[in-house]
N, C-alpha and C. Protein backbone atom coordinates (compact mmCIF):
# COMPACT_ATOMS: atom_id res chain seq x y z
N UNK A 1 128.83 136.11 159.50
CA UNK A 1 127.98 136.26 158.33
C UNK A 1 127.09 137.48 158.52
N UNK A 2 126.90 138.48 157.47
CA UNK A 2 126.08 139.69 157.52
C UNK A 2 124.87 139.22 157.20
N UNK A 3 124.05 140.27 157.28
CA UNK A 3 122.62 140.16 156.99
C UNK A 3 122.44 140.45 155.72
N UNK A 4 123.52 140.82 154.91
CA UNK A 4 123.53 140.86 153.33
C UNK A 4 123.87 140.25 152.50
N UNK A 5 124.63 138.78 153.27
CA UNK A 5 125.04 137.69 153.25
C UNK A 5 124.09 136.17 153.01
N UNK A 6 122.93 136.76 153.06
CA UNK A 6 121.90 135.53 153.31
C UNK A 6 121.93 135.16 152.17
N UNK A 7 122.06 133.37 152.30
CA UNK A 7 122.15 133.00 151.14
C UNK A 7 120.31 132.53 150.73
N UNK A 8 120.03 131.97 149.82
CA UNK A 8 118.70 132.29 149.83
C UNK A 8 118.50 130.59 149.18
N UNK A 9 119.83 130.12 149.02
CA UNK A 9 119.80 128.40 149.18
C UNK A 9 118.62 128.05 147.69
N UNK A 10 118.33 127.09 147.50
CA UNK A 10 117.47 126.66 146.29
C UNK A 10 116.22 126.51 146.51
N UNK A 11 115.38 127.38 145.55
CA UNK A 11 114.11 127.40 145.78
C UNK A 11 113.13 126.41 146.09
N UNK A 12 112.37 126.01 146.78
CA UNK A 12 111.22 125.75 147.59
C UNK A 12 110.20 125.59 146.34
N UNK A 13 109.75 124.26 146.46
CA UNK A 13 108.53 124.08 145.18
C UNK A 13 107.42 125.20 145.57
N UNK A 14 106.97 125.34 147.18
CA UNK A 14 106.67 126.54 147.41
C UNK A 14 107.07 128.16 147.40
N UNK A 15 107.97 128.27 146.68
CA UNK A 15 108.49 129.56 146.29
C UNK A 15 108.24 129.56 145.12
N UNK A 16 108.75 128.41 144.43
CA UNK A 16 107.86 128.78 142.82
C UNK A 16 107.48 129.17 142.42
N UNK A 17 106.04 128.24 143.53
CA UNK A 17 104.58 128.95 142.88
C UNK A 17 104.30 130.08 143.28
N UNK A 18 104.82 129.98 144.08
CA UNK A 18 104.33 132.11 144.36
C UNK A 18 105.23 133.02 143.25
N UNK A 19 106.39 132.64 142.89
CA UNK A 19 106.91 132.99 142.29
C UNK A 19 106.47 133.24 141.27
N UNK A 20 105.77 132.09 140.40
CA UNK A 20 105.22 131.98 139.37
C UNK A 20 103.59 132.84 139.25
N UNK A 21 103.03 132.91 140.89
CA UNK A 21 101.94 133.46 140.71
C UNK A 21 101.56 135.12 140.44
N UNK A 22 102.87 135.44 141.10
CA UNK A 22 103.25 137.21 141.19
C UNK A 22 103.58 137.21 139.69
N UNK A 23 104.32 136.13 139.45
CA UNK A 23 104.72 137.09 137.75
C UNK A 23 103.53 136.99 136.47
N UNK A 24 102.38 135.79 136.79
CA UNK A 24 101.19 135.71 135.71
C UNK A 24 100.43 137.15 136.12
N UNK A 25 100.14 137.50 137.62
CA UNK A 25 99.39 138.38 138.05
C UNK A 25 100.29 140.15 137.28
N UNK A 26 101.79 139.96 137.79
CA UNK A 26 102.00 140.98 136.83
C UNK A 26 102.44 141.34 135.51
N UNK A 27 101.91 139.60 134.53
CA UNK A 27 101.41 139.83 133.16
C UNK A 27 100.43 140.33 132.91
N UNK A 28 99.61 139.36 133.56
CA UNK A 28 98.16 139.95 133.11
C UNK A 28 98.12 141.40 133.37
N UNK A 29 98.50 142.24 134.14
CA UNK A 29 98.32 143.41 134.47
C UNK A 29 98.64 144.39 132.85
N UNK A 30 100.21 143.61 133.09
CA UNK A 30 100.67 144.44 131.61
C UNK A 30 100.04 144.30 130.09
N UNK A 31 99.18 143.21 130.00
CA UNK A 31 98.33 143.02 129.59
C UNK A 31 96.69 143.51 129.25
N UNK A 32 96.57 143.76 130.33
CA UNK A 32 95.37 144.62 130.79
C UNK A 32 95.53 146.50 130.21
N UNK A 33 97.10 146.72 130.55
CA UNK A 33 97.60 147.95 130.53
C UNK A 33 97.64 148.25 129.10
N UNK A 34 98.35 146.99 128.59
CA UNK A 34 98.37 147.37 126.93
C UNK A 34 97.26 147.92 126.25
N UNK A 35 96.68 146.45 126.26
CA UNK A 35 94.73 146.95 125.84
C UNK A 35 94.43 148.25 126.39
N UNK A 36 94.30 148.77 127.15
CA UNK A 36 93.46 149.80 127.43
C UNK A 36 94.31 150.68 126.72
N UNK A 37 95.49 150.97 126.67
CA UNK A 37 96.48 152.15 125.83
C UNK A 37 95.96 152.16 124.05
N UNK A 38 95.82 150.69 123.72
CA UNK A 38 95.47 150.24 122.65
C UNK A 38 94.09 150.74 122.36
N UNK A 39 93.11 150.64 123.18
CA UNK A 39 91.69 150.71 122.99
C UNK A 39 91.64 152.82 122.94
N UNK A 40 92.95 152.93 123.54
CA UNK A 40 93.12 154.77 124.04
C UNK A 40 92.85 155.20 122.77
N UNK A 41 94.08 154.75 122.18
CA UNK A 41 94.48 155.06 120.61
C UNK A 41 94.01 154.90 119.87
N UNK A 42 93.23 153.41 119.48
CA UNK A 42 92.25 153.47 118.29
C UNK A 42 91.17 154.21 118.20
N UNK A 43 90.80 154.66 119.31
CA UNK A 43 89.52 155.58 119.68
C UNK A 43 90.20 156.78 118.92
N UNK A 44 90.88 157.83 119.49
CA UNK A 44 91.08 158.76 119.01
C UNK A 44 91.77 158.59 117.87
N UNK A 45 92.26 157.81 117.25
CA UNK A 45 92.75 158.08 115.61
C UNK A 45 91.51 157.99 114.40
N UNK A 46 90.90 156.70 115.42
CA UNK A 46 89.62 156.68 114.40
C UNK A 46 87.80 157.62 114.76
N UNK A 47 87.84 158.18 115.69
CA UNK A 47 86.74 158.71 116.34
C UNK A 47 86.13 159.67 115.12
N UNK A 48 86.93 159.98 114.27
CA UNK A 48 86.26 161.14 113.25
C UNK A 48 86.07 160.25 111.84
N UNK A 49 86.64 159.24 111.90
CA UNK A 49 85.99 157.65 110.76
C UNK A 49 84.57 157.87 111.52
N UNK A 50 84.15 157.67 112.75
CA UNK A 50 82.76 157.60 113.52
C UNK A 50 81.68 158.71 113.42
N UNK A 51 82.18 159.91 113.01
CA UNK A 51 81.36 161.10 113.09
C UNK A 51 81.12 160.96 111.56
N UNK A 52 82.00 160.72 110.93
CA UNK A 52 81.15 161.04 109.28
C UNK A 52 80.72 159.82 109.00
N UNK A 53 80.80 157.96 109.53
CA UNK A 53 79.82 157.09 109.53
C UNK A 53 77.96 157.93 109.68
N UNK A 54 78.34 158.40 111.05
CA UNK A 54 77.04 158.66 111.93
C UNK A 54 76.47 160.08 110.89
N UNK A 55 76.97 160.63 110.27
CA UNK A 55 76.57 161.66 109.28
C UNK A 55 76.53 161.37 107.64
N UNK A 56 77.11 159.97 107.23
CA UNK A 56 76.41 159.70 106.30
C UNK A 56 75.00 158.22 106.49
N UNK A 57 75.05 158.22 107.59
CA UNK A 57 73.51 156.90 108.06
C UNK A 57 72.72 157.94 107.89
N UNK A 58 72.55 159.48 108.83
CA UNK A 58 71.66 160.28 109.12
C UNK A 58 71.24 160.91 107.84
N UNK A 59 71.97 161.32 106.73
CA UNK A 59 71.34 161.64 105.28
C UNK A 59 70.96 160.54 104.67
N UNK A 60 71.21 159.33 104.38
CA UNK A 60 71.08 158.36 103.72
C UNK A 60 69.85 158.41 102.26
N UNK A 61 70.33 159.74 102.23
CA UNK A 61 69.42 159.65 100.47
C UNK A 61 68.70 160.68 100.44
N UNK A 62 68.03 160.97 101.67
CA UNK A 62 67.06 161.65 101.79
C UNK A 62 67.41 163.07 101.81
N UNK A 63 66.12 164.02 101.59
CA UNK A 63 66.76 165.78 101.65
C UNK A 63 66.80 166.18 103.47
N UNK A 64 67.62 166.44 103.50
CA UNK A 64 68.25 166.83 105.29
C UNK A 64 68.83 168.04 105.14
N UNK A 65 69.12 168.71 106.51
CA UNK A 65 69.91 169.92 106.56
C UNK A 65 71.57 169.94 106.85
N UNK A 66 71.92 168.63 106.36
CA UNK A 66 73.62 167.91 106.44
C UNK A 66 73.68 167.70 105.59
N UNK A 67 74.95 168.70 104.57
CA UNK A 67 75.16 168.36 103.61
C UNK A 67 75.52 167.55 102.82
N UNK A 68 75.44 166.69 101.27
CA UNK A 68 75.99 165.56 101.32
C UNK A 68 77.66 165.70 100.59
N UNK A 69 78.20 164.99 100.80
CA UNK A 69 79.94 164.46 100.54
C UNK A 69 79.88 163.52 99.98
N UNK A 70 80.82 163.84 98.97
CA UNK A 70 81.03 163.07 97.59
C UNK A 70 81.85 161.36 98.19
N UNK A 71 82.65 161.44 99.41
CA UNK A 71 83.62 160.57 99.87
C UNK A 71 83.47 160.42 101.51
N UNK A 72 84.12 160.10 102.24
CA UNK A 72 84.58 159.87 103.20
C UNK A 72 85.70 160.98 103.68
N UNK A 73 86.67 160.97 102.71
CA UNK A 73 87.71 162.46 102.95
C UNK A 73 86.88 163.22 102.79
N UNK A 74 86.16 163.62 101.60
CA UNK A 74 84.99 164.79 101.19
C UNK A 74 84.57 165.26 102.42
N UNK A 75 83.94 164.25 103.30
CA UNK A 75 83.46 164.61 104.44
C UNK A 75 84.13 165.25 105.88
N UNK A 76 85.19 163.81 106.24
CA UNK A 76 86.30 164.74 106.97
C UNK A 76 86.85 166.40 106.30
N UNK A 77 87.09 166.68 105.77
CA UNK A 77 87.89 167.77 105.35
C UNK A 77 86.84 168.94 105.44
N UNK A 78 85.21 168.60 104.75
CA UNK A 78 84.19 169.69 104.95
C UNK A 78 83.47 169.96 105.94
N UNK A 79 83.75 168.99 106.65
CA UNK A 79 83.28 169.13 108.74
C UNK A 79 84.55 169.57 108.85
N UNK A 80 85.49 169.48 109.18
CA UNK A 80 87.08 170.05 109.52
C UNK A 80 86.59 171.33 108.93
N UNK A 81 86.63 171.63 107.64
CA UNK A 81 86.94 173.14 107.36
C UNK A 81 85.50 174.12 107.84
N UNK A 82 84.45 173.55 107.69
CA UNK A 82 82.92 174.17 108.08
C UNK A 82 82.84 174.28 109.50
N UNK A 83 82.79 173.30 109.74
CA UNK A 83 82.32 172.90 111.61
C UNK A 83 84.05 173.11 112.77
N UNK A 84 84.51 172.91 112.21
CA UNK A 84 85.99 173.22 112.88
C UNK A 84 86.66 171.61 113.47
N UNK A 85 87.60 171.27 113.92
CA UNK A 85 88.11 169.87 114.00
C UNK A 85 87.65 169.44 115.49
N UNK A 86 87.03 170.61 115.97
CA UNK A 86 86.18 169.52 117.21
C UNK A 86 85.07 169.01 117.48
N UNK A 87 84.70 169.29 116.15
CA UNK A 87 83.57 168.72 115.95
C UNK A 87 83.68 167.33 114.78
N UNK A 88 84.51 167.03 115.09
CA UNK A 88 85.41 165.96 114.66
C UNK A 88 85.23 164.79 115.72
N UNK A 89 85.10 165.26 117.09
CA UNK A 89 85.66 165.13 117.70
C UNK A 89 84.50 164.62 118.73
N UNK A 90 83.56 165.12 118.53
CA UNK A 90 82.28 165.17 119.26
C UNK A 90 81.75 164.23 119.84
N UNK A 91 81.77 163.69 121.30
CA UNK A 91 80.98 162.56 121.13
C UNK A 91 82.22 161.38 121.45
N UNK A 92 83.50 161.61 122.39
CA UNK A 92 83.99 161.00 122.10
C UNK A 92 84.86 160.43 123.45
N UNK A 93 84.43 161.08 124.40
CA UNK A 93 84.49 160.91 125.68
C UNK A 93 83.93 159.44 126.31
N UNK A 94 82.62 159.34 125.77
CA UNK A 94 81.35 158.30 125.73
C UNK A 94 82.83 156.88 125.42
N UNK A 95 82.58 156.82 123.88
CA UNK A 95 83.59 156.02 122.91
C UNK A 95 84.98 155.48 123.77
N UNK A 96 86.12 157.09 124.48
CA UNK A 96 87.02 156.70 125.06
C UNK A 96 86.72 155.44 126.26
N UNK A 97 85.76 155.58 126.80
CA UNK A 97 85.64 154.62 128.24
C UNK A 97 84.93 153.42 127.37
N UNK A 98 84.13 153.09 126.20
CA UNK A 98 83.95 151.98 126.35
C UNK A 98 85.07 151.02 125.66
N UNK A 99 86.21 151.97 124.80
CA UNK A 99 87.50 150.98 123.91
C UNK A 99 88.10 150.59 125.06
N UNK A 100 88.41 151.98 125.85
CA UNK A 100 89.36 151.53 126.88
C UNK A 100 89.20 150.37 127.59
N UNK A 101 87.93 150.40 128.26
CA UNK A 101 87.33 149.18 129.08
C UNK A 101 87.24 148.11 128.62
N UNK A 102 86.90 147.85 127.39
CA UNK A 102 86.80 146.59 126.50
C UNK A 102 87.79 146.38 126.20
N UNK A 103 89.13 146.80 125.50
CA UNK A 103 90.13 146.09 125.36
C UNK A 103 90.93 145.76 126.49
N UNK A 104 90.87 146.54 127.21
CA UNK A 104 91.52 145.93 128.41
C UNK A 104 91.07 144.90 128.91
N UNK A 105 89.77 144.62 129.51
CA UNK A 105 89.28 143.75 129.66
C UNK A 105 89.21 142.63 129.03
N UNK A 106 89.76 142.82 127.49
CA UNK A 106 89.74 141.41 126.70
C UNK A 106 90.97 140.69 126.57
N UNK A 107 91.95 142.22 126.94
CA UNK A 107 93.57 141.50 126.97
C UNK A 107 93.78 140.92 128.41
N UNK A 108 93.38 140.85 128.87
CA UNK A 108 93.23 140.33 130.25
C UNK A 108 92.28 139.06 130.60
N UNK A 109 91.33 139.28 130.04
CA UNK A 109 90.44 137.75 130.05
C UNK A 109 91.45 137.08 129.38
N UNK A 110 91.79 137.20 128.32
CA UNK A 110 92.04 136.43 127.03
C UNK A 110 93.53 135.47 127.94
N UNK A 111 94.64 136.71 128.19
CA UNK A 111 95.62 136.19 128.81
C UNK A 111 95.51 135.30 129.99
N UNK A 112 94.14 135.10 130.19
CA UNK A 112 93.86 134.95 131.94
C UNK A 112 93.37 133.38 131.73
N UNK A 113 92.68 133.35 130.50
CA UNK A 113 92.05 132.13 129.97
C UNK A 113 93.41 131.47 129.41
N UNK A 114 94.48 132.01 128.43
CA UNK A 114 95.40 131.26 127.97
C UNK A 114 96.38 130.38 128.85
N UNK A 115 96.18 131.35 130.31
CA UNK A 115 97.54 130.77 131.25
C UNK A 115 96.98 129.61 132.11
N UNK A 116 95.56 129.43 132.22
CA UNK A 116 94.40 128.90 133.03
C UNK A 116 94.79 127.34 132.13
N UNK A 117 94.46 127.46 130.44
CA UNK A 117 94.24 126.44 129.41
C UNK A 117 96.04 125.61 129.89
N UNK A 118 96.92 126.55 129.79
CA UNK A 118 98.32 125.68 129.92
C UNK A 118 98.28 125.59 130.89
N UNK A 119 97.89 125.09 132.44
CA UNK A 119 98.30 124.15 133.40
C UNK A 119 97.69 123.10 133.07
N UNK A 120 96.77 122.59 132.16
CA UNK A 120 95.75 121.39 131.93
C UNK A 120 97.21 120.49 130.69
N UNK A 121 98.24 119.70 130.86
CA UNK A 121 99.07 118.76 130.31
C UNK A 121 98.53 118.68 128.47
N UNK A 122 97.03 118.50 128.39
CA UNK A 122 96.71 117.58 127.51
C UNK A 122 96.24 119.03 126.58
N UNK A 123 96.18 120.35 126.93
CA UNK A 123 96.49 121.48 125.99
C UNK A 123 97.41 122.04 125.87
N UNK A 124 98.43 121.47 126.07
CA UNK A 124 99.95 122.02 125.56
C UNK A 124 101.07 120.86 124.86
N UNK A 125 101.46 121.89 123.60
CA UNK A 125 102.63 120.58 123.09
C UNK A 125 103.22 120.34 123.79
N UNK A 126 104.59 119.90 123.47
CA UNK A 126 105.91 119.65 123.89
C UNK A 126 106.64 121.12 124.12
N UNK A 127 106.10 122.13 123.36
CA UNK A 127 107.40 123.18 123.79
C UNK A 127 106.31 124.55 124.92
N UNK A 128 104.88 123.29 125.54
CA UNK A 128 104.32 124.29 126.56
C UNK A 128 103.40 125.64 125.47
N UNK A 129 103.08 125.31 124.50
CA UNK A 129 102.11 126.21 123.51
C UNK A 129 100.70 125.27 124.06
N UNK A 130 99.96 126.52 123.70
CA UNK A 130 98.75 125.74 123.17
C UNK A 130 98.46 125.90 122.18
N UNK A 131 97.48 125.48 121.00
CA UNK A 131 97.28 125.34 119.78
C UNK A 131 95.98 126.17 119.26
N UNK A 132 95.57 126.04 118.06
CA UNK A 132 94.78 127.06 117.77
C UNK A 132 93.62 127.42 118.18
N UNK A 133 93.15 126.31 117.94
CA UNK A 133 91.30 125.71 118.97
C UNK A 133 91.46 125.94 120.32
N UNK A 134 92.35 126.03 121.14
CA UNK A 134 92.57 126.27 122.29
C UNK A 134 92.53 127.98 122.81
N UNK A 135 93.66 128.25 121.20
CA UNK A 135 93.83 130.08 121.48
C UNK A 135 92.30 131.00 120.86
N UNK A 136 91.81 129.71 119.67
CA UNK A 136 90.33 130.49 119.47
C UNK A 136 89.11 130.60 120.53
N UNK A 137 89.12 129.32 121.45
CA UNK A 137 88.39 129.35 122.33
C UNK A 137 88.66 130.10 123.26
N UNK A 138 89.81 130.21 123.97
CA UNK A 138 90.07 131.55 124.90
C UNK A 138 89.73 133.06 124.48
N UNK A 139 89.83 133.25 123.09
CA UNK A 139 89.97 134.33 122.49
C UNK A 139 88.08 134.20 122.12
N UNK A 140 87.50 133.10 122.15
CA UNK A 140 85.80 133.69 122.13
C UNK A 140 85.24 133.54 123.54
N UNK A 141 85.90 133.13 124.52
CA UNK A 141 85.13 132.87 126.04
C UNK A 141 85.63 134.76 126.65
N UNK A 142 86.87 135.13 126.22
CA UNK A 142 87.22 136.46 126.28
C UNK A 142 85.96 137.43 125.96
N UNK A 143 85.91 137.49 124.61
CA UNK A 143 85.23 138.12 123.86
C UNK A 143 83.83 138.19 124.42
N UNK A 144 83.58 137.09 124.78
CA UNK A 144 82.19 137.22 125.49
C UNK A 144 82.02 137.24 126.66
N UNK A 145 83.13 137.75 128.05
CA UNK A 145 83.33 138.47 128.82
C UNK A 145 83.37 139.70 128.47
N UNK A 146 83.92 140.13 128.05
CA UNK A 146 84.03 141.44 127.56
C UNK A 146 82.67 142.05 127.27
N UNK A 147 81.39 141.36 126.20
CA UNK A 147 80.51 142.12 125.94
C UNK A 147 79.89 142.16 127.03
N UNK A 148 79.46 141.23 128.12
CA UNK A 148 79.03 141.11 129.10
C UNK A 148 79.38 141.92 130.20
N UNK A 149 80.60 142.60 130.35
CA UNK A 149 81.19 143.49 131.14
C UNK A 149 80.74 145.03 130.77
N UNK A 150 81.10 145.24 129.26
CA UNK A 150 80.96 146.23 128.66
C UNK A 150 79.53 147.07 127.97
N UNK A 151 78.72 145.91 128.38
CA UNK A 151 77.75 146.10 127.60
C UNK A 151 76.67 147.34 127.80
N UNK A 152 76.51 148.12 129.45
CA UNK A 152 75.97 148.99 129.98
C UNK A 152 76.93 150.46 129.54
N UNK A 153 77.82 149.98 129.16
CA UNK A 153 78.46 151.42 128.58
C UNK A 153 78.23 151.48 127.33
N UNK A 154 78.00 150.98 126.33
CA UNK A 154 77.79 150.75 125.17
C UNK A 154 76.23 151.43 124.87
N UNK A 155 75.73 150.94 126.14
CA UNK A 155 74.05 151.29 125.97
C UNK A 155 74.02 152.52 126.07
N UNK A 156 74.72 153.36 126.60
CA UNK A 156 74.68 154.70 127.36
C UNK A 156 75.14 155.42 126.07
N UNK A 157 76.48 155.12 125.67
CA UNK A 157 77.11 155.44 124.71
C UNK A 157 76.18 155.73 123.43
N UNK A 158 74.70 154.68 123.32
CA UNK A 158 74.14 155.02 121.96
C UNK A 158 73.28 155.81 122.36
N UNK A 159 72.49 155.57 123.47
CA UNK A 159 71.44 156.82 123.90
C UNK A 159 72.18 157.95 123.90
């Protein structure tokens, strides 16, 4: 018999679980990975929705030296064509680290809490789900990891 030959015979209730533990650990990861790609992207598609928010709060009626825009496009398009598209853009470095961090961090609590809720028998049907109250509560014990994690970047971010 070779050494390439090893048969590896039927798994070990202790192989399982390790088995089982390497592959939640490299969900959650991919999980973790998503969110933060996710949190990448919404940042920069929407970061210039954020600059003409923060430039129509700062006129808000009053006479200022920022001109006012009839719309929302009005505005994108006359910062784009006046100020140039990086100033679009401004301010956005801050923004990238706290989406990133927070969604990751929430796809990862969240998944971390869901897999935690299904070893408990009496939160899972018959086909091993858990149910809604179960996925809302993971999804607000998440959520409020997350602000709690995130919350010193956020602060920085507004100063």
């Amino acid at each position: 018999m070779d050494a390439g030959d090893y048969d590896e015979g039927p798994m070990t209730e202790e192989t399982k679980r390790i088995s089982n533990v390497v592959s939640t650990k490299v969900n959650l990861a991919s999980n973790a990975i998503a969110g933060t790609i996710a949190g990448f992207t919404s940042s920069v598609l929407t970061h210039p929705l954020d600059v003409v928010k923060t430039r129509f709060q700062v006129h808000d009626g009053r006479a200022s030296t920022v001109p006012k825009y009839r719309s929302t496009l009005s505005a994108l398009v006359t910062i784009g064509r006046t100020e140039g598209i990086r100033t679009l853009y401004a301010g956005l470095a801050p923004n990238l680290v706290g989406s990133t961090v927070s969604w990751g961090s929430y796809f990862y609590a969240y998944n971390y809490m869901r897999g935690y809720a299904r070893g408990f028998p009496e939160f899972v049907d018959s086909h091993g789900q858990t149910g809604p109250l179960i996925n809302m509560s993971c999804a607000m014990l998440a959520g409020m990891c997350t602000c709690l994690a995130t919350n010193p970047i956020w602060l920085v971010k507004t100063r």
